[in-house]
Each structure stands twice: as structure tokens, then as C-alpha cells.
Protein backbone atom coordinates (compact mmCIF):
# COMPACT_ATOMS: atom_id res chain seq x y z
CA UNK A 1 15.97 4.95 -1.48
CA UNK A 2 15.31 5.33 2.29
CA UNK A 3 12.13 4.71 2.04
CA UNK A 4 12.43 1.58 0.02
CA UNK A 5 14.76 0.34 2.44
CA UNK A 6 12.78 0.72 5.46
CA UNK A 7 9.39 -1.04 3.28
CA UNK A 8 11.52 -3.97 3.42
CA UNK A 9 10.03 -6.65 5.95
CA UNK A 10 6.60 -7.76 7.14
CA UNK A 11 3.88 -5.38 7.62
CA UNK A 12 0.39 -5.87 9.38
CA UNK A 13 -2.47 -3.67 8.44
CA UNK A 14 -3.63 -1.29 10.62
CA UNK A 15 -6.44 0.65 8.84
CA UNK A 16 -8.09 0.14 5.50
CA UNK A 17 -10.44 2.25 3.34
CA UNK A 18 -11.91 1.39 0.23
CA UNK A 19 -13.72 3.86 -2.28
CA UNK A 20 -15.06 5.25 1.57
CA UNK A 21 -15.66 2.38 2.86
CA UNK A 22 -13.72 1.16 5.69
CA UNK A 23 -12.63 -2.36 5.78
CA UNK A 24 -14.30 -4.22 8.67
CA UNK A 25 -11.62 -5.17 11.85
CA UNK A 26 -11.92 -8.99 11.12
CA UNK A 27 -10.87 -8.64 7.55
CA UNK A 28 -8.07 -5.97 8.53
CA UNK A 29 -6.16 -8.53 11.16
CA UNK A 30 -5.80 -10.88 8.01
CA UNK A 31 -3.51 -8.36 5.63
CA UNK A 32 -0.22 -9.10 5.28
CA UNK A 33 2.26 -6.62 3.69
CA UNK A 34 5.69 -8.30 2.49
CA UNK A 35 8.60 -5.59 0.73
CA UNK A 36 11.90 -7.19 -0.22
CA UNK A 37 14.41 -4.60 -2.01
CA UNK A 38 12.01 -3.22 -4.72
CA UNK A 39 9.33 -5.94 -4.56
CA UNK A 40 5.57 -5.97 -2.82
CA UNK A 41 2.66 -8.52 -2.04
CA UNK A 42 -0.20 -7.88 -0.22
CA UNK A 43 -2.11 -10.66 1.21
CA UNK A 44 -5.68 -11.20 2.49
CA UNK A 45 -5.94 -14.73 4.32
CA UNK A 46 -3.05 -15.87 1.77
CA UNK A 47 -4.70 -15.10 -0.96
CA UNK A 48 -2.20 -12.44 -3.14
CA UNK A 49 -4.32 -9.11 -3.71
CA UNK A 50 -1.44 -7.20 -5.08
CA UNK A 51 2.04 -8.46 -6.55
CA UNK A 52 4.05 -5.58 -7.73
CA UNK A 53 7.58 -3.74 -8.19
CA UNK A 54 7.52 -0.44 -6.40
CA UNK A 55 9.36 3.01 -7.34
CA UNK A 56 8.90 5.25 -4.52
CA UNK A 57 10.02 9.70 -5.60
CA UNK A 58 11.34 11.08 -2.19
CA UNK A 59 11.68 14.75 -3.73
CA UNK A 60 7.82 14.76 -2.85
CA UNK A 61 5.88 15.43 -0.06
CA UNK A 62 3.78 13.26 0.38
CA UNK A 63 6.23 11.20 -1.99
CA UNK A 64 4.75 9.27 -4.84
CA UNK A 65 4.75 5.78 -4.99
CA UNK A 66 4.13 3.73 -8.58
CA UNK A 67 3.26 0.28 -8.48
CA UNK A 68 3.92 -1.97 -11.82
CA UNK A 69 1.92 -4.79 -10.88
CA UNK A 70 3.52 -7.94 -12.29
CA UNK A 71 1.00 -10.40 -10.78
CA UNK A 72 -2.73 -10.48 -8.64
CA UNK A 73 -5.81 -9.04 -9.75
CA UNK A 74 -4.38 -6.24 -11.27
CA UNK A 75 -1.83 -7.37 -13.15
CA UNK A 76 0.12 -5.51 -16.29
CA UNK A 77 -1.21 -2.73 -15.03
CA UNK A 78 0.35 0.22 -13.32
CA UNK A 79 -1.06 2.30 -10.13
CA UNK A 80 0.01 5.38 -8.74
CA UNK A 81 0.17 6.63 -5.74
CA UNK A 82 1.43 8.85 -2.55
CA UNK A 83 2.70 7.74 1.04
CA UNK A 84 3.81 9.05 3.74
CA UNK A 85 6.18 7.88 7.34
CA UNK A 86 3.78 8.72 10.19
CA UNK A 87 6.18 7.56 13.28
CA UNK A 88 6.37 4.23 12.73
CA UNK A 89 3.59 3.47 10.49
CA UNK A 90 3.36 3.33 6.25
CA UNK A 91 0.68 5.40 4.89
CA UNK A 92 -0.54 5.07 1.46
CA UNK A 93 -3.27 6.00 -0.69
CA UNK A 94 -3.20 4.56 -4.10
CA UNK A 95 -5.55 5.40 -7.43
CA UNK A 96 -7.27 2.36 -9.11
CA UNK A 97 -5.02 1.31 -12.28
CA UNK A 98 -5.69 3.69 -14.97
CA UNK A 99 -6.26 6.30 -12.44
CA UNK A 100 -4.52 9.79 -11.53
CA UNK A 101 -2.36 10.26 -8.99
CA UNK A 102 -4.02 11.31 -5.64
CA UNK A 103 -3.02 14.67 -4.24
CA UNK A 104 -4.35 13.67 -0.57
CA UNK A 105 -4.76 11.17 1.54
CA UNK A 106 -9.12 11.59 1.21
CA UNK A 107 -10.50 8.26 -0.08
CA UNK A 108 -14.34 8.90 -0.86
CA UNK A 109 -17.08 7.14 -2.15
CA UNK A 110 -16.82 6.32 -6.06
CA UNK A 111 -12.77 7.50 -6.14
CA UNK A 112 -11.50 3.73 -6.62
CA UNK A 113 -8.77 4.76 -4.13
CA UNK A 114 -7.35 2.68 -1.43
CA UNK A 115 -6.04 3.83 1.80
CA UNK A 116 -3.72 1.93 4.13
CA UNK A 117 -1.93 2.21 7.25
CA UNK A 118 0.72 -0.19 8.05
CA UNK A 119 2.65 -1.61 10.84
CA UNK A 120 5.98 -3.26 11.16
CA UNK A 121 5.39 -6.68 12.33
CA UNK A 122 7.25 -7.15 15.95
CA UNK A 123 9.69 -9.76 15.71
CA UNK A 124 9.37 -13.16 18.25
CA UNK A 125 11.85 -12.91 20.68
């Protein structure tokens, strides 16, 4: 898909909300975001916090995004979840495993959601 396509690369994390509580800057500058073809890992520091095979459905809005997560904390598990292209950025918000599909982007206290906002990491000249 499109959208898979344009996941590929190296992402740095912009903004991060967990069950309503947002991530502190200093943790935020260490998240790394990797996509090759249909693959994902998300890294804190170097340590892998998810490790998963992505399906994104472009025929919604916001599209849905399911993560089989074949390694990390949550492996064997599967998460679903919606994004959305705002400019240049990735937008997601993704239910805990075991969790329905969010309808929104809201992330409150005690919904197990996460919500990211990811940048393209500039290339060195």
C-alpha cells in the first residue's frame, strides 16, 4: 500500500501519550521508529519496545493499522489500531493487545492506548 511504502525508513518521535499521560521530552528524543516493507521496531535507548508485522486498510479514514507483534514485550499478540498522514508526520493511536480498535485519536487515563506522532528522520548530507 501507499502508506506502507512511505512507513518505510527511520522515524524520530515527536509526541507520545500513554493511557493520558504524556511521555516526558527526554524520554521522547530517544524513540526510534524503523519500517522496512511490512516490518516495524520501535526503540527506546535501543532497547526494542515493539517488534511487529504491520497491515495498514487504506479504505478507512482514519485507516486502521494491525500490528502482529512477533517479538518485544508484547509478543504473539496482536494490536489494533488507526493512523493518519498529517503533512509530513505519522500519527497513530493504538489499543493495548486484547483491546478494541480506537475510533479517535483521544488517549485518556485508564484506555491502555498509545498515541504517537512521528517524523521522518532527515538524511546527513
Amino acid at each position: 500500500s501507499p502508506s506502507l511504502a512511505r512507513l518505510e525508513g527511520e522515524w524520530t518521535l515527536h509526541y507520545l501519550l500513554r493511557d493520558g499521560q504524556e511521555v516526558p521530552a527526554m524520554m521522547r528524543s530517544m524513540g526510534r521508529r524503523v519500517g522496512k516493507e511490512n516490518h516495524v521496531q520501535v526503540s527506546f535507548g535501543g532497547q526494542i519496545v515493539v517488534d511487529a508485522l504491520i497491515r495498514i486498510d487504506e479504505s478507512h479514514r482514519p485507516q486502521f493499522i494491525d500490528y502482529l507483534n512477533v517479538g518485544g514485550p508484547a509478543k504473539d499478540t496482536i494490536q489494533f489500531g488507526i493512523m493518519e498522514w498529517r503533512g509530513a508526520e505519522a500519527c497513530f493511536c493504538m489499543a493495548a493487545p486484547g483491546q478494541s480498535r480506537p475510533e479517535n485519536f483521544e488517549c485518556p487515563a485508564g484506555s491502555g492506548r498509545t498515541l504517537s506522532i512521528w517524523r521522518l528522520k532527515e538524511k546527513a548530507s
